[in-house]
Protein backbone atom coordinates (compact mmCIF):
# COMPACT_ATOMS: atom_id res chain seq x y z
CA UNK A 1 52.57 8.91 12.03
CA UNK A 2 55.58 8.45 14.19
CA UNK A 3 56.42 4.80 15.23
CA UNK A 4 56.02 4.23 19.07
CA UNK A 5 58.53 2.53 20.71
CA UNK A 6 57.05 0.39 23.61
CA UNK A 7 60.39 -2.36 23.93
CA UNK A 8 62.89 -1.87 26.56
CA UNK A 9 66.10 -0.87 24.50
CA UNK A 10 64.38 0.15 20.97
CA UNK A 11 64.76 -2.92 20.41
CA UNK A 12 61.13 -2.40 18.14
CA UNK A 13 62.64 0.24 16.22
CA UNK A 14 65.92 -0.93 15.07
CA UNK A 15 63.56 -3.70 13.62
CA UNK A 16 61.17 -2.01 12.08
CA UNK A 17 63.82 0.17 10.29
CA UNK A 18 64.71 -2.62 8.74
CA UNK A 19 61.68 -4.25 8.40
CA UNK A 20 58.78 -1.14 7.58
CA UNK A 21 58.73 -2.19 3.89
CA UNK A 22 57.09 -5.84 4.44
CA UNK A 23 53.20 -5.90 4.94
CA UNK A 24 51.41 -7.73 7.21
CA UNK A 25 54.99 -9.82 8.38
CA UNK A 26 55.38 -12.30 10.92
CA UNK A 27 57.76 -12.79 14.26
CA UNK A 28 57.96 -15.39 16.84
CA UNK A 29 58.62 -13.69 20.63
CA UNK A 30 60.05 -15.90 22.95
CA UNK A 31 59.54 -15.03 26.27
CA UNK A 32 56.95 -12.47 25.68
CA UNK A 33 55.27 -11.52 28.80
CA UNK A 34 53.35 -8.33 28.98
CA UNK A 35 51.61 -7.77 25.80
CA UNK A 36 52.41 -3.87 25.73
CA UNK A 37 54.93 -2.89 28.93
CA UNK A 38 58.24 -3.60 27.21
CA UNK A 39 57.12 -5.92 24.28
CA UNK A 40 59.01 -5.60 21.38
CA UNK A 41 56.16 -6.51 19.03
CA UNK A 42 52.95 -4.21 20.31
CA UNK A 43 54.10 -1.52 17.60
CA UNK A 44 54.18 -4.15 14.95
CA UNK A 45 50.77 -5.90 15.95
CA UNK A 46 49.40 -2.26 15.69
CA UNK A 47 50.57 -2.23 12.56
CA UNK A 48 49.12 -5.29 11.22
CA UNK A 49 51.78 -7.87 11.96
CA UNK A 50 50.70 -10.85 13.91
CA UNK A 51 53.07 -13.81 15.10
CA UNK A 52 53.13 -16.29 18.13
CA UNK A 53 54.26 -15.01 21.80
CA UNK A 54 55.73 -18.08 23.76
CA UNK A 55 55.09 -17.13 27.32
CA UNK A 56 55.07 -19.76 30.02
CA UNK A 57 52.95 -17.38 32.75
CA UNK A 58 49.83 -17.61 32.90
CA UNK A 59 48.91 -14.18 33.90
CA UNK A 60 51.05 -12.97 30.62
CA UNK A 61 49.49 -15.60 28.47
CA UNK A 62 45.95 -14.43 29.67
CA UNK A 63 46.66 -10.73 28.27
CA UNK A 64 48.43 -11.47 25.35
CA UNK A 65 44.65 -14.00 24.47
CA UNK A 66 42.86 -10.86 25.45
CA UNK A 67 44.64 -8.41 23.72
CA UNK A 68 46.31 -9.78 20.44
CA UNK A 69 43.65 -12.27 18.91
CA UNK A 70 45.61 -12.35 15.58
CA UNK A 71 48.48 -14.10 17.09
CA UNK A 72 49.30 -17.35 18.18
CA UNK A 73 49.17 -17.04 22.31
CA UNK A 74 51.30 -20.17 23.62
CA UNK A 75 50.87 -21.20 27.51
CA UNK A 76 54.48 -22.29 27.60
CA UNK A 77 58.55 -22.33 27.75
CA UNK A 78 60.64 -23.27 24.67
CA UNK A 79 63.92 -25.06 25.44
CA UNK A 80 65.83 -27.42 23.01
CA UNK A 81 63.64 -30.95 24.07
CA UNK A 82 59.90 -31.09 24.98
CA UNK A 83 58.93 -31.93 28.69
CA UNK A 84 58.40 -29.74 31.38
CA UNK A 85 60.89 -27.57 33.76
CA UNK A 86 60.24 -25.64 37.10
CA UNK A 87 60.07 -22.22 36.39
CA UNK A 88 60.94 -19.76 38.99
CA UNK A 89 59.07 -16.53 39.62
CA UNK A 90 60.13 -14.17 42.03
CA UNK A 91 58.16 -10.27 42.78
CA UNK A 92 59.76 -8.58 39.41
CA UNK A 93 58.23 -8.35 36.31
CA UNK A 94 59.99 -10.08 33.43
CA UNK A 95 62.72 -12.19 35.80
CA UNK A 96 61.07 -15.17 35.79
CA UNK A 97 63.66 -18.56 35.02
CA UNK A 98 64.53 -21.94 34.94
CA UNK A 99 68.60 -20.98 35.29
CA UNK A 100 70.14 -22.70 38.71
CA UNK A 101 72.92 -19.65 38.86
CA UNK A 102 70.26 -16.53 37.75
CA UNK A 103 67.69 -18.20 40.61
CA UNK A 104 70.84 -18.43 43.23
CA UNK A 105 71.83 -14.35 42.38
CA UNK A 106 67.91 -13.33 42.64
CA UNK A 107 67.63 -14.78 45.57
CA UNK A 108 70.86 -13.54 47.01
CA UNK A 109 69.40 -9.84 46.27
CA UNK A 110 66.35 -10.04 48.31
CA UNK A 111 64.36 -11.72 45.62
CA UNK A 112 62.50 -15.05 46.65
CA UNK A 113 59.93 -16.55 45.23
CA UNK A 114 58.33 -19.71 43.66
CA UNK A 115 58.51 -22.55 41.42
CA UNK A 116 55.52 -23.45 38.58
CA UNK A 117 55.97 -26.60 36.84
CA UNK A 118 55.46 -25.24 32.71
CA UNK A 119 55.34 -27.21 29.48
CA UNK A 120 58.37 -27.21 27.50
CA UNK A 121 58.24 -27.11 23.27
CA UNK A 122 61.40 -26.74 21.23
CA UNK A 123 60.91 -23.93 18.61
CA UNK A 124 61.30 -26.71 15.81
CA UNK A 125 57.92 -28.33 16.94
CA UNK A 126 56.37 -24.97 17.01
CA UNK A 127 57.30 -24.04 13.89
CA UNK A 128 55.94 -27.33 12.59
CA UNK A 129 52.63 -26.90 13.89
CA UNK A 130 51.71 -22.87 13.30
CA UNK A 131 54.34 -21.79 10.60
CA UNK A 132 52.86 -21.30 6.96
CA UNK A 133 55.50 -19.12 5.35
CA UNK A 134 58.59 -16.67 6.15
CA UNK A 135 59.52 -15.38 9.77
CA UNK A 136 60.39 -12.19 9.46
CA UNK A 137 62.09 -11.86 13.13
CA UNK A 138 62.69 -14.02 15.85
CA UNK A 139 63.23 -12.74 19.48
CA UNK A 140 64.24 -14.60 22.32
CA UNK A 141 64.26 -12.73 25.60
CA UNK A 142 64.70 -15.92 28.24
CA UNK A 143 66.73 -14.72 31.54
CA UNK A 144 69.45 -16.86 30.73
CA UNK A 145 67.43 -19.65 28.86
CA UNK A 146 69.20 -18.74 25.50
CA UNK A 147 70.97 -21.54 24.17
CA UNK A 148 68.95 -23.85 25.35
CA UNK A 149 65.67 -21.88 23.23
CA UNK A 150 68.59 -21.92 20.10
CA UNK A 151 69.43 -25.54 20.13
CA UNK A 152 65.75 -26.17 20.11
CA UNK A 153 65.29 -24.59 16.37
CA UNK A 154 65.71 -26.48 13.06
CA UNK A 155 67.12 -23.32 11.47
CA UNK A 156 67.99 -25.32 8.69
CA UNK A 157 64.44 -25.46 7.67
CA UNK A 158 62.87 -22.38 9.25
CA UNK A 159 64.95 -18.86 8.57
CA UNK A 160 64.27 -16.02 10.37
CA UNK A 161 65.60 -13.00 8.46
CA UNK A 162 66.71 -11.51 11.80
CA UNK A 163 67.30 -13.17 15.39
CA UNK A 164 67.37 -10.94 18.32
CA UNK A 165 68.61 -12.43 21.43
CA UNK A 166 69.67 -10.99 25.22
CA UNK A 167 73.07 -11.05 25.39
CA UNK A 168 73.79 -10.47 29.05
CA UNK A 169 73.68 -11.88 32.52
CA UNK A 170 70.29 -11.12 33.66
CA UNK A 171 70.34 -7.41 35.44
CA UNK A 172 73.99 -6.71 34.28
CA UNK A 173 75.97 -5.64 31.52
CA UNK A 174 78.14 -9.12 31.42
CA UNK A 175 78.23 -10.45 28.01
CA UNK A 176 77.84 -14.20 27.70
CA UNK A 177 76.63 -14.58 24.07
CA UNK A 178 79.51 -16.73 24.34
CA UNK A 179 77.98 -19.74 25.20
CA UNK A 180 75.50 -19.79 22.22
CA UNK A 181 76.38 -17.44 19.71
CA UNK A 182 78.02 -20.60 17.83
CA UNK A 183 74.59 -21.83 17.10
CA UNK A 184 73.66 -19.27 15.46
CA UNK A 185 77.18 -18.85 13.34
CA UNK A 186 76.52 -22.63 12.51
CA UNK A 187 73.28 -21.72 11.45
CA UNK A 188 74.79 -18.97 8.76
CA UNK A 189 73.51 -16.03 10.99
CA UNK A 190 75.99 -13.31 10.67
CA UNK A 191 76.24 -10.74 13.76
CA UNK A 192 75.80 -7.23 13.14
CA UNK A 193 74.69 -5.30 15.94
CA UNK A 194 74.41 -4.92 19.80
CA UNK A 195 72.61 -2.39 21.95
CA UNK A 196 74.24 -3.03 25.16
CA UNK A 197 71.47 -5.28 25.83
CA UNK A 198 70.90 -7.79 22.90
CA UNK A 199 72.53 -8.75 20.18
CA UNK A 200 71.52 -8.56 16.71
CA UNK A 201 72.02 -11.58 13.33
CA UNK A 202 70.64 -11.71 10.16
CA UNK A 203 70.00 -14.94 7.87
CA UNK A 204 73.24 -14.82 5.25
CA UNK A 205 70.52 -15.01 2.45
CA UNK A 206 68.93 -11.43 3.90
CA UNK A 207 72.61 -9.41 3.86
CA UNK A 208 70.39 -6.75 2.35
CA UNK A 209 69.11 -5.83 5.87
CA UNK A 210 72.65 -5.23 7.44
CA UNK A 211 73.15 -1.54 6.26
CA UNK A 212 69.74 -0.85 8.03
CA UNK A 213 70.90 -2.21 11.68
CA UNK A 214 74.59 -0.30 11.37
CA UNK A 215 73.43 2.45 13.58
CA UNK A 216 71.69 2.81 16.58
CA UNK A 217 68.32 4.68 16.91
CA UNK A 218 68.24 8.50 16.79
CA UNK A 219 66.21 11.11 14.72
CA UNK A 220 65.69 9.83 11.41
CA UNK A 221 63.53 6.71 12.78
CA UNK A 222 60.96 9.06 13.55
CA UNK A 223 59.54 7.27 16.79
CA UNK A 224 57.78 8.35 19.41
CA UNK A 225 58.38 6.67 23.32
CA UNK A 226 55.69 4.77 24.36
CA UNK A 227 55.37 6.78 27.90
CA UNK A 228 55.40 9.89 25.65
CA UNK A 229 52.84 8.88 23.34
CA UNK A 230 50.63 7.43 26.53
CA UNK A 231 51.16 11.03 28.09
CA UNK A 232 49.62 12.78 24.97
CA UNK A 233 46.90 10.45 24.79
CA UNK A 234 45.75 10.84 28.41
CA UNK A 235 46.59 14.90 27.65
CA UNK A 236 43.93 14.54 24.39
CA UNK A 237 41.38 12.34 26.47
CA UNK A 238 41.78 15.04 29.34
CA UNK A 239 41.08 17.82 26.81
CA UNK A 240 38.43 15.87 25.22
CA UNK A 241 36.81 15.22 28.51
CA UNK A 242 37.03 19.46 29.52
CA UNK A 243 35.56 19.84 25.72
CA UNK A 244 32.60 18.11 26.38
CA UNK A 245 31.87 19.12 29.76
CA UNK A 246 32.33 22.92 28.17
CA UNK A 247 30.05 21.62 25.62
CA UNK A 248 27.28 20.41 28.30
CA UNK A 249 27.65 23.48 30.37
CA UNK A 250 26.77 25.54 27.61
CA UNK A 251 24.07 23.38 26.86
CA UNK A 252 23.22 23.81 30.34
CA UNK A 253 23.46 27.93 29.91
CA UNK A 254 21.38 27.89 26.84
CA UNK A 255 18.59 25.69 28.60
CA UNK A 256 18.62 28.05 31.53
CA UNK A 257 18.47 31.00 28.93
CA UNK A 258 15.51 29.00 27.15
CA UNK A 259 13.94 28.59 30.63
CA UNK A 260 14.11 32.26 31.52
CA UNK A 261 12.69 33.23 27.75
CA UNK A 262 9.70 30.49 28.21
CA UNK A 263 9.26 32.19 32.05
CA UNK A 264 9.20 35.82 31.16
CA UNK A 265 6.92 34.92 28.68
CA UNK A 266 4.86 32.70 30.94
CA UNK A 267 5.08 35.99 33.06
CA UNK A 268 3.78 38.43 30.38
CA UNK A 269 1.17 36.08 29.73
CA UNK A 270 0.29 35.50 33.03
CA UNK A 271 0.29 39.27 33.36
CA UNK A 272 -1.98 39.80 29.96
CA UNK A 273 -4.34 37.52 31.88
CA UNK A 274 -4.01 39.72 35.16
CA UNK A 275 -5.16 42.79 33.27
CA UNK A 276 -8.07 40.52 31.15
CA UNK A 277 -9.36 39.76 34.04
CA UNK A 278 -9.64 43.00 35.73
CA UNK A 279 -10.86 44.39 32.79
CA UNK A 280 -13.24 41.69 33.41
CA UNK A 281 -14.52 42.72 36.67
CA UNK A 282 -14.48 46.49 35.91
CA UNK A 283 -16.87 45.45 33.02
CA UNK A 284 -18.79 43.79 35.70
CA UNK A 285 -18.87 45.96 38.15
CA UNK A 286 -20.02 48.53 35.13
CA UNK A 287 -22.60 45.88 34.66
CA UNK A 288 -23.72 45.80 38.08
CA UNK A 289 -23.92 49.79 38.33
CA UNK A 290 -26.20 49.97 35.48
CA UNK A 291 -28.26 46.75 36.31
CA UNK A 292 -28.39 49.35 39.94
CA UNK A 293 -29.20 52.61 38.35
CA UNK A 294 -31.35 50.87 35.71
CA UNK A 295 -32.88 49.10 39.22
CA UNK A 296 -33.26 52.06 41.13
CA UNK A 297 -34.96 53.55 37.96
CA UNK A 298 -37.17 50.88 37.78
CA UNK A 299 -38.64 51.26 41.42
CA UNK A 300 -38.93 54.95 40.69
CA UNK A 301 -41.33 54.33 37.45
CA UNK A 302 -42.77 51.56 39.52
CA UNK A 303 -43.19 54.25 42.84
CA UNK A 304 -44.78 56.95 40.45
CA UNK A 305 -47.06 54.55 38.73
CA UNK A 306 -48.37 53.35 41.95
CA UNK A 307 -48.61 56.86 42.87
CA UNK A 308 -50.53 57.58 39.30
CA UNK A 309 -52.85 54.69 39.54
CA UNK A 310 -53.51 56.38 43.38
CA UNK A 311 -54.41 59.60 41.82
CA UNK A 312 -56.26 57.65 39.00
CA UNK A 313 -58.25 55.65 41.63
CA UNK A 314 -58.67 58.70 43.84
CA UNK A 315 -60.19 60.59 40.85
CA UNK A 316 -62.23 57.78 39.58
CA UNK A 317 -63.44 57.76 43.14
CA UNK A 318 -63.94 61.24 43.50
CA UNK A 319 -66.12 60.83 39.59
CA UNK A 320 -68.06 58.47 41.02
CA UNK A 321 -69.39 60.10 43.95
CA UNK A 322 -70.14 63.27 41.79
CA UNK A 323 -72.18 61.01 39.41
CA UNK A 324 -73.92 59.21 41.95
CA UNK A 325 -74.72 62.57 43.92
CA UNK A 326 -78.22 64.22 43.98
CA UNK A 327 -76.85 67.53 42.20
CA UNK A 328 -75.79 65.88 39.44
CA UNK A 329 -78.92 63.70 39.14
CA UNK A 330 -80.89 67.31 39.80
CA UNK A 331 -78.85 68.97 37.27
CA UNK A 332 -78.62 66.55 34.18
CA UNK A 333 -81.43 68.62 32.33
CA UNK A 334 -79.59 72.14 32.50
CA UNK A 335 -76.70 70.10 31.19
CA UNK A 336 -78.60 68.88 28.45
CA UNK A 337 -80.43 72.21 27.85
CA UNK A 338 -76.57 73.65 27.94
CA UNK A 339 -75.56 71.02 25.50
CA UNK A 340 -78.52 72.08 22.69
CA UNK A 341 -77.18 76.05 22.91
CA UNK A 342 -75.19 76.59 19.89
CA UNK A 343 -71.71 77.36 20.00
């Protein structure tokens, strides 16, 4: 994986091409401010570094608590005694300070703005109170605050392996590392790079790390620009995002396919049912025809009995007048007589 690069002059990767081989190191960021826009130790809190961020803002100091819970997140200025200074903040990001001449030029360019009385710790009493063990890098980034932040460490009893400090007049390219590169010198830091921007010492005892600050970055330290690598995530999210709403709509298409199966079938169903039940009603009206016919035969037999038990009756009728007659009464002997003759 590429290293991303989120400080304002690579400032990030010059260190960590010297630094990539310690695990888990430590650095001390005076003057921190944003915890990702231009911070020169994001990349190496991502990579399991931690530290403490001196930042006297409060809005700064609230992100860097939110946002990088391993480190050390002082509400504060360092300066070379403890007290408190006026601290003045003006409508750019990063250009807050407590200079008399950088506060008369910001002003001067259309740049007002207002004082906050901060805390002031030297960077001796800090390292007193949350320093356990080495300091890998210290960088002090104070809008002309510098020497004051240098004569405030005991570097005689804490050694960073590398100091990185700004070098200019705040918003120009005019060197005045002048007025406090001597601490530093006194200190047995030996210079051995500037970007332009900052300059760059290492501890005498860590002359090991010079050959990796000789040049400045370019191919071979692999890193990717924050604003690039932000770009490519928001370009995966977006394709993520068109993924899965491909995804749902053909979710979406194979419900609506499952919802046509389950309604033809409803349909051929429904239409199964249509043809049970007129077979149904052709059965009845079968039914009914023969329950008619089988009806209409029954009031015939009924009709030709009735007319039966008429001709019956009639007959019976007719018998008994012929038995109750005087012939037959007269003529009952020659019948018998008749009867004796034989056949």
């Amino acid at each position: 994986m590429n290293f991303i690069s989120y400080a304002q002059n690579f400032e990030d990767v010059m260190l960590w091409r010297a630094l990539n081989h310690i695990e888990k190191g430590f650095y001390i960021d005076v003057g921190a401010n944003d915890p990702t826009i231009d911070s020169v130790t994001k990349s190496f809190y991502d990579h399991g570094w931690h530290g403490i961020n001196i930042e006297p803002l409060e809005v700064h100091h609230k992100d860097l608590v939110e946002e990088r819970p391993r480190d050390i997140n002082l509400c504060c200025a360092a300066g070379s005694t403890s007290g408190e200074i006026d601290l003045f903040v003006c409508d750019v990001r990063g250009w807050a300070t407590a200079v008399d001449t950088v506060i008369e030029k910001h002003t001067s360019e259309g740049h007002p703005g207002v004082f906050h009385r901060v805390p002031v710790l030297t960077l001796a009493d800090i390292c007193r109170q949350h320093v356990k063990g080495e300091i890998h890098f210290l960088k002090i980034d104070v809008e002309g605050f510098e020497g004051q932040v240098l004569q405030g460490m005991n570097f005689n009893e804490y050694r960073p392996w590398i100091v990185v400090v700004e070098a200019t007049r705040p918003n120009s390219t005019t060197e005045v590392h002048q007025q406090w590169e001597i601490y530093l010198q006194a200190a047995h830091y030996r210079f051995v790079y500037a970007d332009g921007l900052n300059r760059f010492y290492i501890a005498t005892e860590h002359v090991e790390l010079e050959q990796k600050l000789k040049y400045p970055p370019n191919t071979f330290d692999e890193y990717t620009l924050a604003a690039h690598y932000q770009a490519e995530q928001r370009a995966l999210q977006a394709e993520q995002r068109a993924k899965q709403a491909e995804m749902v709509l053909q979710d979406a298409q194979l419900e609506i396919q499952l919802a046509a199966t389950l309604a033809q079938e409803a349909e051929k169903r429904a239409q199964h049912a249509e043809e049970k039940t007129q077979e149904a009603v052709s059965r009845v009206k079968i039914i009914e025809a023969v329950a008619q016919d089988a009806d209409r035969r029954a009031q015939i037999a009924e009709a030709l009995a009735q007319t039966a038990n008429q001709t019956a009756q009639r007959i019976e009728n007719e018998l008994k007048a012929v038995y109750s007659s005087r012939s037959w009464r007269w003529t009952q002997p020659l019948r018998w007589l008749f009867k004796q003759v034989p056949k």
